[in-house]
Every structure is written in C-alpha cells, then in structure tokens.
N, C-alpha and C. Protein backbone atom coordinates (compact mmCIF):
# COMPACT_ATOMS: atom_id res chain seq x y z
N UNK A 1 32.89 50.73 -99.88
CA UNK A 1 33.89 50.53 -98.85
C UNK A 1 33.20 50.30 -97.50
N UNK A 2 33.58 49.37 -96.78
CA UNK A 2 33.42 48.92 -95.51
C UNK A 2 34.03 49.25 -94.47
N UNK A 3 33.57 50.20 -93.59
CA UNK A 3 34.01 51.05 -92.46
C UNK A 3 34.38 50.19 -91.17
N UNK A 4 35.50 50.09 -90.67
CA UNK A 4 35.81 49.55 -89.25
C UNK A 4 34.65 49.71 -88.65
N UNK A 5 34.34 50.96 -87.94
CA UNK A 5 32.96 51.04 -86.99
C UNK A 5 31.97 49.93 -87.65
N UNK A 6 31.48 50.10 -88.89
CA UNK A 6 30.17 49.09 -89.55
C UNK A 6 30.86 47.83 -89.09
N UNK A 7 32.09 47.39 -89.64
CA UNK A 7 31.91 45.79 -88.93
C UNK A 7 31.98 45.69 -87.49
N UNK A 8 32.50 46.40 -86.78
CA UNK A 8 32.29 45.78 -85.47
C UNK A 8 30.40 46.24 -85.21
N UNK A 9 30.12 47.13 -85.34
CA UNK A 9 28.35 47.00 -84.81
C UNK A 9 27.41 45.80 -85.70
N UNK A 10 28.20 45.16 -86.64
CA UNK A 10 27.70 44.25 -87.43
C UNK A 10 27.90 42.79 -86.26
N UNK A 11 29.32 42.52 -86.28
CA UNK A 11 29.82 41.97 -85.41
C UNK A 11 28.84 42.13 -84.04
N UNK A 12 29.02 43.15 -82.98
CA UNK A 12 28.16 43.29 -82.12
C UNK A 12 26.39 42.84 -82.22
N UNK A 13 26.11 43.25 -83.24
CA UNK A 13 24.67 42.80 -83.46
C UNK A 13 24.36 40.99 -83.70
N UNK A 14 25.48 40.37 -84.27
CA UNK A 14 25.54 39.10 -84.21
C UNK A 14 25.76 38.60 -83.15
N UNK A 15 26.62 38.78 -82.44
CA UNK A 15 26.51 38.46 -80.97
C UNK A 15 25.48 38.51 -80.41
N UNK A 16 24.87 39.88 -79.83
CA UNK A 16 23.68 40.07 -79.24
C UNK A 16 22.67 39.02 -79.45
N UNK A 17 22.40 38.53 -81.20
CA UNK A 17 21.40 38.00 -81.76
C UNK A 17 21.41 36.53 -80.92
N UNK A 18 23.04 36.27 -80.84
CA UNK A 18 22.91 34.62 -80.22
C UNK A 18 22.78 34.40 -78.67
N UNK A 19 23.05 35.71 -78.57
CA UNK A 19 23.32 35.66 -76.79
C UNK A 19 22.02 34.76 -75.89
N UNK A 20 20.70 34.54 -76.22
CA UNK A 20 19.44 34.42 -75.91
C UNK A 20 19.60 33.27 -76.07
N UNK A 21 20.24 32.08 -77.03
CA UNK A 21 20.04 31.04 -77.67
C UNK A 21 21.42 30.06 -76.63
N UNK A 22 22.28 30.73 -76.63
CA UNK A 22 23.46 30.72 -76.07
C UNK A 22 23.03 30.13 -74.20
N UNK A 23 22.56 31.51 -74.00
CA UNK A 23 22.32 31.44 -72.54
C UNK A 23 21.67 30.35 -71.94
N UNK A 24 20.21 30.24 -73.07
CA UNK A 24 18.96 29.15 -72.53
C UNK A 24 19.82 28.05 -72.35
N UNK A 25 20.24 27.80 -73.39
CA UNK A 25 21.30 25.98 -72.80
C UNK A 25 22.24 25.95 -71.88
N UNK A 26 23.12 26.93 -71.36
CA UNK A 26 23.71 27.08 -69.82
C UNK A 26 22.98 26.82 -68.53
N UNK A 27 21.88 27.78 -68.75
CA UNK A 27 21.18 27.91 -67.87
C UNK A 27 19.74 27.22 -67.57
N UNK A 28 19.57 26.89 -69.01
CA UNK A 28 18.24 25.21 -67.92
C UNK A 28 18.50 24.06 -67.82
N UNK A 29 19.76 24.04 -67.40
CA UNK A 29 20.92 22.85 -65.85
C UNK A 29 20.25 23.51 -64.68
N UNK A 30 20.66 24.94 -64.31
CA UNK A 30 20.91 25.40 -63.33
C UNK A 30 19.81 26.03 -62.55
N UNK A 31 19.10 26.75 -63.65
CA UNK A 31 18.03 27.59 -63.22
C UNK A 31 17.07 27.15 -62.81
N UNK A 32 16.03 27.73 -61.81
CA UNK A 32 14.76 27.13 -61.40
C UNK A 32 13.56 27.76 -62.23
N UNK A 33 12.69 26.90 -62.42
CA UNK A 33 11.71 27.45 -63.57
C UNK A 33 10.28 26.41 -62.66
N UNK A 34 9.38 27.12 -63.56
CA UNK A 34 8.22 26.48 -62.34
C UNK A 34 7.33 25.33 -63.16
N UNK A 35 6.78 24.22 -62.65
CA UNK A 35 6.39 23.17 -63.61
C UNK A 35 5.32 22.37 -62.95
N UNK A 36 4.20 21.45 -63.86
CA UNK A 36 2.99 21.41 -63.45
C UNK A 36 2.84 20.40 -63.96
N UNK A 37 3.57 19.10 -64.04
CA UNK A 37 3.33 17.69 -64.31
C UNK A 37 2.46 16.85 -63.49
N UNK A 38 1.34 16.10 -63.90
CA UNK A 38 0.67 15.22 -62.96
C UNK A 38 1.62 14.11 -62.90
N UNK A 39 1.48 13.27 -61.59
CA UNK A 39 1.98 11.84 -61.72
C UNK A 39 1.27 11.43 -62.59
N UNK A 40 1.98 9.79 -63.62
CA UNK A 40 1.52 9.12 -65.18
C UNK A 40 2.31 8.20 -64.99
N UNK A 41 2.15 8.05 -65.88
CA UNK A 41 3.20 7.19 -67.33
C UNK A 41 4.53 8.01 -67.02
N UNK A 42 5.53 7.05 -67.02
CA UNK A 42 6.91 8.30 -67.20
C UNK A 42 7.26 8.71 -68.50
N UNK A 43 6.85 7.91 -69.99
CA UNK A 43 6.96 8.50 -70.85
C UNK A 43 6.38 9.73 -71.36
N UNK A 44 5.42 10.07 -70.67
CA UNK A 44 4.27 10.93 -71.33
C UNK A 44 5.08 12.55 -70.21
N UNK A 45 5.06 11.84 -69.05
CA UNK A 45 5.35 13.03 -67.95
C UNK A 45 6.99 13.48 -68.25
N UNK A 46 7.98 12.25 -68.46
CA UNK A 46 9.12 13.05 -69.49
C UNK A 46 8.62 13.75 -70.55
N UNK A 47 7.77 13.20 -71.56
CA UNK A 47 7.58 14.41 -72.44
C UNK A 47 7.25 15.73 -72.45
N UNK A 48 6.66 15.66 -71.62
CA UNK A 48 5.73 16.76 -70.69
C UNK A 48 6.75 17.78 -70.51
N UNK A 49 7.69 17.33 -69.49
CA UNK A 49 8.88 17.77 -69.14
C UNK A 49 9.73 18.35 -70.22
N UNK A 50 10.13 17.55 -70.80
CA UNK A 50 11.13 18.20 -71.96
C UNK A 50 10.55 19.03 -73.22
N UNK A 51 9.51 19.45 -72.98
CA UNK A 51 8.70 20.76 -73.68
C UNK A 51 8.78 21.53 -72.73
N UNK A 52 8.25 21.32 -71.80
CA UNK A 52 8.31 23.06 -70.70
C UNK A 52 9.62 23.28 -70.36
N UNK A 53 10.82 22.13 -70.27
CA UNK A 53 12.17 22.99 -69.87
C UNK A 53 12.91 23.51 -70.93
N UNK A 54 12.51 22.84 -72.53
CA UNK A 54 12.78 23.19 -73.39
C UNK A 54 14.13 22.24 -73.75
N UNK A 55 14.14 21.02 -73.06
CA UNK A 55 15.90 20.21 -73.47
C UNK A 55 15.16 19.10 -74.23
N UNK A 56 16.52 18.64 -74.67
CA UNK A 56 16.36 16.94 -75.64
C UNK A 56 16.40 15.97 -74.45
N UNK A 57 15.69 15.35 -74.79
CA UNK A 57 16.08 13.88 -73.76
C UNK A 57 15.68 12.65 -74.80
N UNK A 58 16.87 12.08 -74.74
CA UNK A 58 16.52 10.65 -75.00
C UNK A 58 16.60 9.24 -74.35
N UNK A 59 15.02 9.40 -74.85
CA UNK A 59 13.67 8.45 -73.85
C UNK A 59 13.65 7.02 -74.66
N UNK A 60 14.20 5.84 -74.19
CA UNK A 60 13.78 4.04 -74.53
C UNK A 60 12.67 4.35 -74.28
N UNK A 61 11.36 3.69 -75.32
CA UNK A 61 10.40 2.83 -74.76
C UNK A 61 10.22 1.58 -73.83
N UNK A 62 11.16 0.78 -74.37
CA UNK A 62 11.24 -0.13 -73.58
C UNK A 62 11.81 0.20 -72.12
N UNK A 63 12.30 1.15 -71.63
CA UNK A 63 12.78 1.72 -70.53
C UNK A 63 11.70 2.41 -69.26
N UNK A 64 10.98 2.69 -70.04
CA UNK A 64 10.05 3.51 -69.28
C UNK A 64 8.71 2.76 -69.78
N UNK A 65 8.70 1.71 -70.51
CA UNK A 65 7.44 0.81 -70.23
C UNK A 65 6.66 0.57 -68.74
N UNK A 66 5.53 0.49 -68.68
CA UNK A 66 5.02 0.28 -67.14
C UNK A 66 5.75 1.12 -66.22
N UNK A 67 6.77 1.84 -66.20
CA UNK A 67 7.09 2.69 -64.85
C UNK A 67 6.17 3.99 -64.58
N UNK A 68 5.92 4.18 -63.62
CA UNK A 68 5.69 5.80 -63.26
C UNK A 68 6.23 7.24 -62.89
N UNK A 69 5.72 8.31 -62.94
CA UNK A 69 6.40 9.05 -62.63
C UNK A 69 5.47 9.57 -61.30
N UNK A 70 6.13 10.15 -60.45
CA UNK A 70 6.21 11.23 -59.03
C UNK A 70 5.38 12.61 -59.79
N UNK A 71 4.54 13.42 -59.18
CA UNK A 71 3.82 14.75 -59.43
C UNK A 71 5.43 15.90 -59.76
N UNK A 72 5.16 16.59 -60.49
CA UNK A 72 6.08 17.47 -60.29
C UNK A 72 5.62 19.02 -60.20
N UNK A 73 5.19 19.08 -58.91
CA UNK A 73 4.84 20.62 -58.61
C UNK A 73 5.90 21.63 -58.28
N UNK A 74 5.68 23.00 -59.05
CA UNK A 74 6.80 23.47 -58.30
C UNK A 74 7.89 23.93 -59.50
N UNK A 75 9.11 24.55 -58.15
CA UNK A 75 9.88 25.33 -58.95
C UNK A 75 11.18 24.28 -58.72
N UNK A 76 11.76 23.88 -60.12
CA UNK A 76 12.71 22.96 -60.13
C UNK A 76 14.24 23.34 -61.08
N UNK A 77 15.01 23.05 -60.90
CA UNK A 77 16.24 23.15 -62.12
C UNK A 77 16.04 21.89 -62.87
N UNK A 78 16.26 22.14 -64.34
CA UNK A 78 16.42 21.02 -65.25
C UNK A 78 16.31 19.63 -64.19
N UNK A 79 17.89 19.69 -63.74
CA UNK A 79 18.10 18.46 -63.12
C UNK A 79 17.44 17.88 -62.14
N UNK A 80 17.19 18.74 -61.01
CA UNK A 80 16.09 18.10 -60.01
C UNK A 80 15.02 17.73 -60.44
N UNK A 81 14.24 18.69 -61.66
CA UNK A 81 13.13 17.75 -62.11
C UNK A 81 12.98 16.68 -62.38
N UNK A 82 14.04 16.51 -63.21
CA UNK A 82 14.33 15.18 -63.94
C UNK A 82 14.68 13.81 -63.00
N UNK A 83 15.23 14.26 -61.76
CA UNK A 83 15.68 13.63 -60.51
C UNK A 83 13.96 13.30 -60.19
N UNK A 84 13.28 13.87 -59.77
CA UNK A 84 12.24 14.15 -59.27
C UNK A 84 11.23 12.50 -60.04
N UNK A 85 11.19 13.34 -61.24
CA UNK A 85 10.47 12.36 -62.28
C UNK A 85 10.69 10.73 -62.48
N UNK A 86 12.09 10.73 -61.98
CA UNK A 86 12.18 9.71 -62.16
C UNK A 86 13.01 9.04 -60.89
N UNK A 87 12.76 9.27 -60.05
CA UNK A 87 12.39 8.90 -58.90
C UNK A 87 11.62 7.41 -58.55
N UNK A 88 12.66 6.65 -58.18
CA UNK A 88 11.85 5.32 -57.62
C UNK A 88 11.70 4.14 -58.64
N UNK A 89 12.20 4.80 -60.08
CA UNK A 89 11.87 3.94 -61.44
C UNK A 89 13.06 3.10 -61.69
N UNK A 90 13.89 3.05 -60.67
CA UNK A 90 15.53 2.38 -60.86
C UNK A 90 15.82 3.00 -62.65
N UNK A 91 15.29 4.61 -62.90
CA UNK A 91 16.44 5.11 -64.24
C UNK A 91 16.94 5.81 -63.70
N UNK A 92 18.08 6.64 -64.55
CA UNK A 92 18.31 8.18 -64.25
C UNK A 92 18.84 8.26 -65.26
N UNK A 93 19.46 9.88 -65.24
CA UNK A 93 19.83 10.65 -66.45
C UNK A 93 20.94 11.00 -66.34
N UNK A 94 21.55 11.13 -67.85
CA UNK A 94 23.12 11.71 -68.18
C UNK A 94 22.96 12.58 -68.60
N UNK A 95 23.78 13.86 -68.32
CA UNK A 95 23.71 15.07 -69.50
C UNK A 95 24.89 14.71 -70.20
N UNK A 96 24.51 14.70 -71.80
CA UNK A 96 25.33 14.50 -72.62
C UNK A 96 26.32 16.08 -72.89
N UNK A 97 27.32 15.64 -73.69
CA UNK A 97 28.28 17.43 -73.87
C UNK A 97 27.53 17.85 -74.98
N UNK A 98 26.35 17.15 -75.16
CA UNK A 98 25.68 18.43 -76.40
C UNK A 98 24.42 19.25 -75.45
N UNK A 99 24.45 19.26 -74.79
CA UNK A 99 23.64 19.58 -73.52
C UNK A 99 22.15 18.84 -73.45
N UNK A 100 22.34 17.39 -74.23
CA UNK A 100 21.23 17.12 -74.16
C UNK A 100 21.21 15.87 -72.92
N UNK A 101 20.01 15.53 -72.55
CA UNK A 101 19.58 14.03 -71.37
C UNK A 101 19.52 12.86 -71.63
N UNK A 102 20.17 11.74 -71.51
CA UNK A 102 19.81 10.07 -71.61
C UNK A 102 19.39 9.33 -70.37
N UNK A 103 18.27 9.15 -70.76
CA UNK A 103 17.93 8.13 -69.89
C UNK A 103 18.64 6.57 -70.02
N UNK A 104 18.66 6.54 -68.91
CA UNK A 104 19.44 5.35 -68.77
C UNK A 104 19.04 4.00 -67.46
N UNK A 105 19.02 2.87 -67.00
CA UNK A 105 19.36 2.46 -65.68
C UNK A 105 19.65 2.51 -64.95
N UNK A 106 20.00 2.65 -63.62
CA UNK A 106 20.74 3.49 -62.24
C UNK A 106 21.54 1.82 -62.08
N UNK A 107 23.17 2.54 -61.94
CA UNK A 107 23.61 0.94 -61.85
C UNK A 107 24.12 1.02 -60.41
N UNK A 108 23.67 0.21 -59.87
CA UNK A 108 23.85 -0.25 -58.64
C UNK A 108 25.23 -0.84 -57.91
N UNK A 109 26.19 -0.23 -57.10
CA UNK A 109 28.09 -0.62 -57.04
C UNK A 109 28.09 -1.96 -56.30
C-alpha cells in the first residue's frame, strides 16, 4: 500500500529534480554570465558562444561565411552576447518558443 505522505515526497522530489533544468532555460535570456570569446570567424566564435551559455543556435554556413565577429569580453546575458557577436555582420537572432536562437539577416524597413 501506497501512503499519501510517500506520494507527495515522491512527487516533491520530482519536482526538485527538474527545477535546475527548468530554471537554466528561463534564465540564460536574462542572466549575466561572464565570457571570453576572441574576435574570428563568426562561425567558430558563435560556437564558442553557444557552449559556454549553454543554448541551441541555429547557425547557416552560408550566412556567416567570410563575416566576423566583435571580442566578447565580459559579463553578458544570452542576448546581448549574441547582439554583441554579431554586431556589424548585417545578421541577428530570433529566439525561437523552444528557447532556442536563429540566425537570420537583419531586414532593413
């Protein structure tokens, strides 16, 4: 027999377990975290990027052929980095609703 109390601390312990997994994707939009990209290649320095903030981005080759990226020293949120990085390359980025990044073209009104 299965005791009320046992499922909810069962319950509770599942929660807890996701709470960490949960949070990280809210919060590296928002949060500032500190990062040590040389100016490059923008493909290599996005990659760079999307290992230390820990998000998806999806990167064209043909998009980021020959462009560069800006140094990224410093303490940045997801987004300003990404602002940062790509900076001056006529791209920018979408956050998709799966919380992931597309690079894209900057379209001009």
């Amino acid at each position: 027999m299965i005791y009320p109390t046992t499922v909810i601390r069962i319950f509770g312990l599942l929660l807890l377990s996701l709470q960490p997994l949960y949070s990280t994707a809210i919060f590296a939009k928002s949060e500032s975290q500190f990062y040590s990209i040389d100016a490059g290649p923008l493909d290599q320095a996005l990659s760079r990027f999307g290992v230390q903030a820990g998000i998806n981005l999806a990167v064209s080759s043909t998009l980021t052929e020959g462009k560069y990226s800006n140094e990224l020293q410093g303490n940045f949120s997801t987004i300003a980095g990404l602002e940062r990085l790509s900076e001056g390359t006529g791209l920018s980025f979408q956050l998709n609703a799966n919380d992931s990044f597309k690079l894209h073209p900057t379209t001009v009104p």
